[in-house]
Protein backbone atom coordinates (compact mmCIF):
# COMPACT_ATOMS: atom_id res chain seq x y z
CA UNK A 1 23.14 8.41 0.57
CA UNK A 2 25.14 9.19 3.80
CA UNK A 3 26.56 12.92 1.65
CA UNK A 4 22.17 13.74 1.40
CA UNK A 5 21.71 12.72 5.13
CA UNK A 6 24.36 14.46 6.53
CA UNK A 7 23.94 17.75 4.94
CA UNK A 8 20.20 17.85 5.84
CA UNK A 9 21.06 17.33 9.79
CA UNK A 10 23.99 19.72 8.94
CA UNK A 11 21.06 22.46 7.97
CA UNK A 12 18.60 21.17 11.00
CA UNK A 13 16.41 19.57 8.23
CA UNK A 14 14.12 17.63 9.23
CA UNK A 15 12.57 16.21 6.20
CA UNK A 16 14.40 15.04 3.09
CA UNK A 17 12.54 16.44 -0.37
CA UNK A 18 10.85 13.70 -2.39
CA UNK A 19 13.84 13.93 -5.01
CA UNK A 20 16.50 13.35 -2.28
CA UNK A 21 14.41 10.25 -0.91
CA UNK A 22 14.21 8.63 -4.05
CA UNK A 23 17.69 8.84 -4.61
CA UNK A 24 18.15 7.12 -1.51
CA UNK A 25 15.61 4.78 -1.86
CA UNK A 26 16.95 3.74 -5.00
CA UNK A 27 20.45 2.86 -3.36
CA UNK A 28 18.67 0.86 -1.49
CA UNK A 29 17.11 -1.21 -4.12
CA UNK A 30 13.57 0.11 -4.50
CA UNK A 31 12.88 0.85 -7.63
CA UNK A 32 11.70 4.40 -8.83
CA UNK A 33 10.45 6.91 -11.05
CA UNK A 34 12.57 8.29 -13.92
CA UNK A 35 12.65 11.64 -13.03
CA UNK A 36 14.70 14.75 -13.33
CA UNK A 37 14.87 17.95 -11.42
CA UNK A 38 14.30 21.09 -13.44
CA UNK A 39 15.74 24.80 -12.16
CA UNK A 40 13.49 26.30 -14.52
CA UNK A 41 11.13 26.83 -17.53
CA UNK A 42 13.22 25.55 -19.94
CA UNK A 43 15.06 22.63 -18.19
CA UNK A 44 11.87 20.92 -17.07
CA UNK A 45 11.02 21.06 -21.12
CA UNK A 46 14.22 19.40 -21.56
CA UNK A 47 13.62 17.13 -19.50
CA UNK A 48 9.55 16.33 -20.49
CA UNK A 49 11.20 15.21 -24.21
CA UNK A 50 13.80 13.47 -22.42
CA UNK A 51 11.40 11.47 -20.39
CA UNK A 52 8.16 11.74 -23.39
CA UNK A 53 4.86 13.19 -22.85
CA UNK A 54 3.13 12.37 -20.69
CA UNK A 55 4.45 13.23 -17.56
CA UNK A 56 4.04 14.90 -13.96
CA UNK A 57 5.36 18.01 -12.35
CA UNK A 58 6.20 18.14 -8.50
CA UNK A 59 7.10 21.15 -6.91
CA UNK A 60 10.32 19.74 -4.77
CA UNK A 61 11.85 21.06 -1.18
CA UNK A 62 11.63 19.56 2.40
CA UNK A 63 9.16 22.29 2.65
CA UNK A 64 6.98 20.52 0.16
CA UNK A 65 6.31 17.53 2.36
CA UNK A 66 2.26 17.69 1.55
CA UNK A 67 2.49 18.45 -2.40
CA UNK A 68 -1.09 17.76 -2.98
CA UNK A 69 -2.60 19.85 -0.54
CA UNK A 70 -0.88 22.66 -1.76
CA UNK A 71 -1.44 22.48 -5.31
CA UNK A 72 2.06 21.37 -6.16
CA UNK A 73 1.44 18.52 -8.28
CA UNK A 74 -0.17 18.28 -11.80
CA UNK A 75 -0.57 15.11 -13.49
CA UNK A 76 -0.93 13.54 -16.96
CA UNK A 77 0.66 16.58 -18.77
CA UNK A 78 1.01 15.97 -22.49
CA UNK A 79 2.92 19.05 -24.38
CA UNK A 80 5.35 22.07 -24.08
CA UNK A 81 1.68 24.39 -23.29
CA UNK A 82 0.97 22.80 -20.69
CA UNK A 83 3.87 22.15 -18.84
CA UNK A 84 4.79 26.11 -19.37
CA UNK A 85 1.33 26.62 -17.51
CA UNK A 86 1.76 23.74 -14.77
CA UNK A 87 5.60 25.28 -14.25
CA UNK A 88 4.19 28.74 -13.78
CA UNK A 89 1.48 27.36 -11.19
CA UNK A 90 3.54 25.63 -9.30
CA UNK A 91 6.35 27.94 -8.81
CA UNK A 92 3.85 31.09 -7.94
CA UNK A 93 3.14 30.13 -4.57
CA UNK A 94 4.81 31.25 -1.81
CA UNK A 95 6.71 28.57 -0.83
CA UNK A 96 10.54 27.70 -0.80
CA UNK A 97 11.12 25.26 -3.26
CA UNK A 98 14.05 23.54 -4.21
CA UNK A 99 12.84 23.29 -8.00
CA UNK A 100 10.31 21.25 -10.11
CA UNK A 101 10.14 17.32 -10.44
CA UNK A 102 9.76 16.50 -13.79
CA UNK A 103 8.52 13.08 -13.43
CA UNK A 104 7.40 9.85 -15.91
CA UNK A 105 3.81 9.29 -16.03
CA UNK A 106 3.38 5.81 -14.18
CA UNK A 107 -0.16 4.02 -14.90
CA UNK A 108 -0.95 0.31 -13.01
CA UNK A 109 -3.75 -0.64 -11.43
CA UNK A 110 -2.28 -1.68 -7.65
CA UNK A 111 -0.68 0.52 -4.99
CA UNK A 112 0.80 -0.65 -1.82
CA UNK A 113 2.84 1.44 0.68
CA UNK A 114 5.65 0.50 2.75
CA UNK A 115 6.77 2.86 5.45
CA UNK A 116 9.37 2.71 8.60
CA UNK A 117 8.84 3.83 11.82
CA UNK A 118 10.77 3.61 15.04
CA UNK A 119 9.20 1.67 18.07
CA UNK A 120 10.98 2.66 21.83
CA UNK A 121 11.12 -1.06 22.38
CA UNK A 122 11.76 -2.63 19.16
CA UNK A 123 13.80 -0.04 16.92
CA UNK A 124 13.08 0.39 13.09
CA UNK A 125 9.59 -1.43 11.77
CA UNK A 126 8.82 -1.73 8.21
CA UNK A 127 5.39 -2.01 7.00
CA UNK A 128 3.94 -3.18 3.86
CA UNK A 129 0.29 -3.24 2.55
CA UNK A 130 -2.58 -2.26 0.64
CA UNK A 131 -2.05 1.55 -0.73
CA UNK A 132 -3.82 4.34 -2.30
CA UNK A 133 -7.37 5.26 -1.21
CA UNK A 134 -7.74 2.48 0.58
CA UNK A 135 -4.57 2.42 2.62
CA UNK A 136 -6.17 4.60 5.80
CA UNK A 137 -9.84 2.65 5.00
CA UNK A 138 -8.55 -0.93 5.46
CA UNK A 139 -5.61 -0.83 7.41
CA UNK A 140 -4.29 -3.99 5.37
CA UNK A 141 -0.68 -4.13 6.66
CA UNK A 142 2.11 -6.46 8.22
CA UNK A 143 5.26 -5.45 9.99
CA UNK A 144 9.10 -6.63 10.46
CA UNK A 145 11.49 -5.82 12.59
CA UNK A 146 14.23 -4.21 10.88
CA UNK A 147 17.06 -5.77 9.57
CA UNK A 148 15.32 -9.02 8.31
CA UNK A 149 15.85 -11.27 5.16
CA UNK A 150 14.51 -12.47 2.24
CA UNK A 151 12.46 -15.37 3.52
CA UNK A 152 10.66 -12.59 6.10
CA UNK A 153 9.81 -10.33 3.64
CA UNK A 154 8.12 -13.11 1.53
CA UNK A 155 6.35 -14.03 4.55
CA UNK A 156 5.38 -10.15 5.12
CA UNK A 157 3.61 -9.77 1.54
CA UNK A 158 2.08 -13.27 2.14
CA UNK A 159 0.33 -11.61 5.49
CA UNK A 160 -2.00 -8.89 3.86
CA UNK A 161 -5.54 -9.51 3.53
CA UNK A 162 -5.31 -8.65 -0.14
CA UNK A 163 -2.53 -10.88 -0.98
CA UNK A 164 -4.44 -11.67 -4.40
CA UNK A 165 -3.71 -8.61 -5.62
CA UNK A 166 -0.01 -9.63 -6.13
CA UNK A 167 -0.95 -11.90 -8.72
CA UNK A 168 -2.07 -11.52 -12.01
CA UNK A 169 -5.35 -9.29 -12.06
CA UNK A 170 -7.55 -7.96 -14.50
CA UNK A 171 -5.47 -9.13 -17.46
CA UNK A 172 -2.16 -7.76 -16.00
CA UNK A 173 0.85 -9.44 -14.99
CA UNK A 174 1.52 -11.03 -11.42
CA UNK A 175 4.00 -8.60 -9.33
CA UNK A 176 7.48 -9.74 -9.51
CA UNK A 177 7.86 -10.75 -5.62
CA UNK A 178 12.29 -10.75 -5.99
CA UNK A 179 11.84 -7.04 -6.77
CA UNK A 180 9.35 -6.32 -3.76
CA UNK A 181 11.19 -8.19 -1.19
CA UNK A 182 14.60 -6.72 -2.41
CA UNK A 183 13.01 -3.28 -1.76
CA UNK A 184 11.53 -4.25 1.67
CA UNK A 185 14.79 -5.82 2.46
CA UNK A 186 17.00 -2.79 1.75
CA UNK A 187 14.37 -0.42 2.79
CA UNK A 188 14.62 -2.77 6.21
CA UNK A 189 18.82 -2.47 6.17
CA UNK A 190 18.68 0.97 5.66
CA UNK A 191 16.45 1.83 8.60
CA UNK A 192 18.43 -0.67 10.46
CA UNK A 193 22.25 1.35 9.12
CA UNK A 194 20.88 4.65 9.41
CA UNK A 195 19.61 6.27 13.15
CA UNK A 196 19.18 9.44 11.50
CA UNK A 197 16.25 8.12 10.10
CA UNK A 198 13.02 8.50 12.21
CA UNK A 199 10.53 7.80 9.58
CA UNK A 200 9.93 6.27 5.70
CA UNK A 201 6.41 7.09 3.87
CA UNK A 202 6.50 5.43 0.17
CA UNK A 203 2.77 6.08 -1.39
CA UNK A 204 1.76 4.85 -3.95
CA UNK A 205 3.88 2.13 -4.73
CA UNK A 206 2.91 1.64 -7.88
CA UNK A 207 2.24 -1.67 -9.19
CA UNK A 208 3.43 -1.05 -13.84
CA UNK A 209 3.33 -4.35 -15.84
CA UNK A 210 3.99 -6.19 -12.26
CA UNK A 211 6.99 -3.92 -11.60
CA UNK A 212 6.67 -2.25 -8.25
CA UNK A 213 7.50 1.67 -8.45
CA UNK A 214 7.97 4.34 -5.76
CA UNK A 215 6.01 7.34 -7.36
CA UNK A 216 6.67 9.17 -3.62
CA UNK A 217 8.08 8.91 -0.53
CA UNK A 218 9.84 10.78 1.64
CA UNK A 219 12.49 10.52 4.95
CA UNK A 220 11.81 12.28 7.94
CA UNK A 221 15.10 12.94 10.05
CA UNK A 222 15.56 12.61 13.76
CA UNK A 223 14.70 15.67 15.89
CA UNK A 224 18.55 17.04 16.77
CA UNK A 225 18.76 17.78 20.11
């Protein structure tokens, strides 16, 4: 964790690539994709068995903060064909890329987010709530003041308006609340342990047979002066 953090303010970067802030946030204790990163063609089919069909490719880099817009990600991918296609896509635009993410395929049917941000008064915030298309819509969130403990964090999830969605819904399983409030706890510490950090975006987290999953995130660094 401190190795990725110090060599990105070493090379004035400013955002950590999705693949280095998973690593991170899995230190921490959030759980996260299986996922490998592929320097070509033929690793990232390598890794696709490794994983099994399907799965997702991610064009990775700190320059590849907004994937989506820029046609870096393609999803559900189910054989060698199509991955050789999706590979070829992603790496023909014209942007610096570290590699490809070849990621597991995660299907639930709830996303929350949690992010971190810095308030001039109060230092590090974490936020949890409602995710996915509905995250900017409803604005369903709660905040702590980072560090915090266990019995905060199961007051935080117990805040949102859509609190009901942590238990068991449409036939599938209620979210297992230790996990969640481990992650928001160490995602809490390691706002609180680390300065460097001036920002934490993890959306979706996904909600797979009630196991919370980052499928992305990212770390955005301090501004060196």
């Amino acid at each position: 964790m401190n190795r990725i953090i110090a060599k990105a303010l070493k090379n004035n970067q400013k955002v950590l690539s999705e693949f280095e802030s998973k690593k991170i946030f899995k230190s921490a204790g959030l759980p996260v994709t299986r996922e490998y990163l592929a320097k070509s063609k033929a690793e990232a089919k390598i890794y696709a068995k490794k994983i099994g069909y399907p799965v997702v490719l991610k064009g990775t880099g700190p320059k590849a903060a907004h994937k989506t817009e820029m046609g870096l990600v393609k999803l559900n991918i189910s054989s060698d064909k199509e991955l050789a296609k999706s590979y070829d896509e992603i790496m023909s635009g014209k942007i610096e890329l570290d590699g490809v993410l070849v990621q597991e395929m995660i299907k639930g049917d709830r996303e929350f987010i949690i992010g971190v941000s810095r308030d001039p008064q109060f230092g590090p915030c974490v936020m949890f709530g409602l995710g996915g298309i509905f995250a900017e819509a409803l604005k369903d969130v709660s905040f702590r003041v980072a560090p915090f403990t266990e019995d905060d964090a199961m007051e935080m999830i117990g805040e949102i308006k859509t609190k009901s969605l942590l238990e068991e819904f449409r036939g599938s399983p209620a979210v297992n609340k230790a996990l969640l409030i481990k992650a928001l706890v160490g995602i809490g510490n390691l706002a609180a342990e680390h300065d460097e950090i001036a920002e934490i975006d993890i959306n979706p987290l996904i909600i797979a047979r009630g196991k919370p999953v980052a499928v992305d995130g990212l770390i955005v660094l301090k501004e060196i002066a």
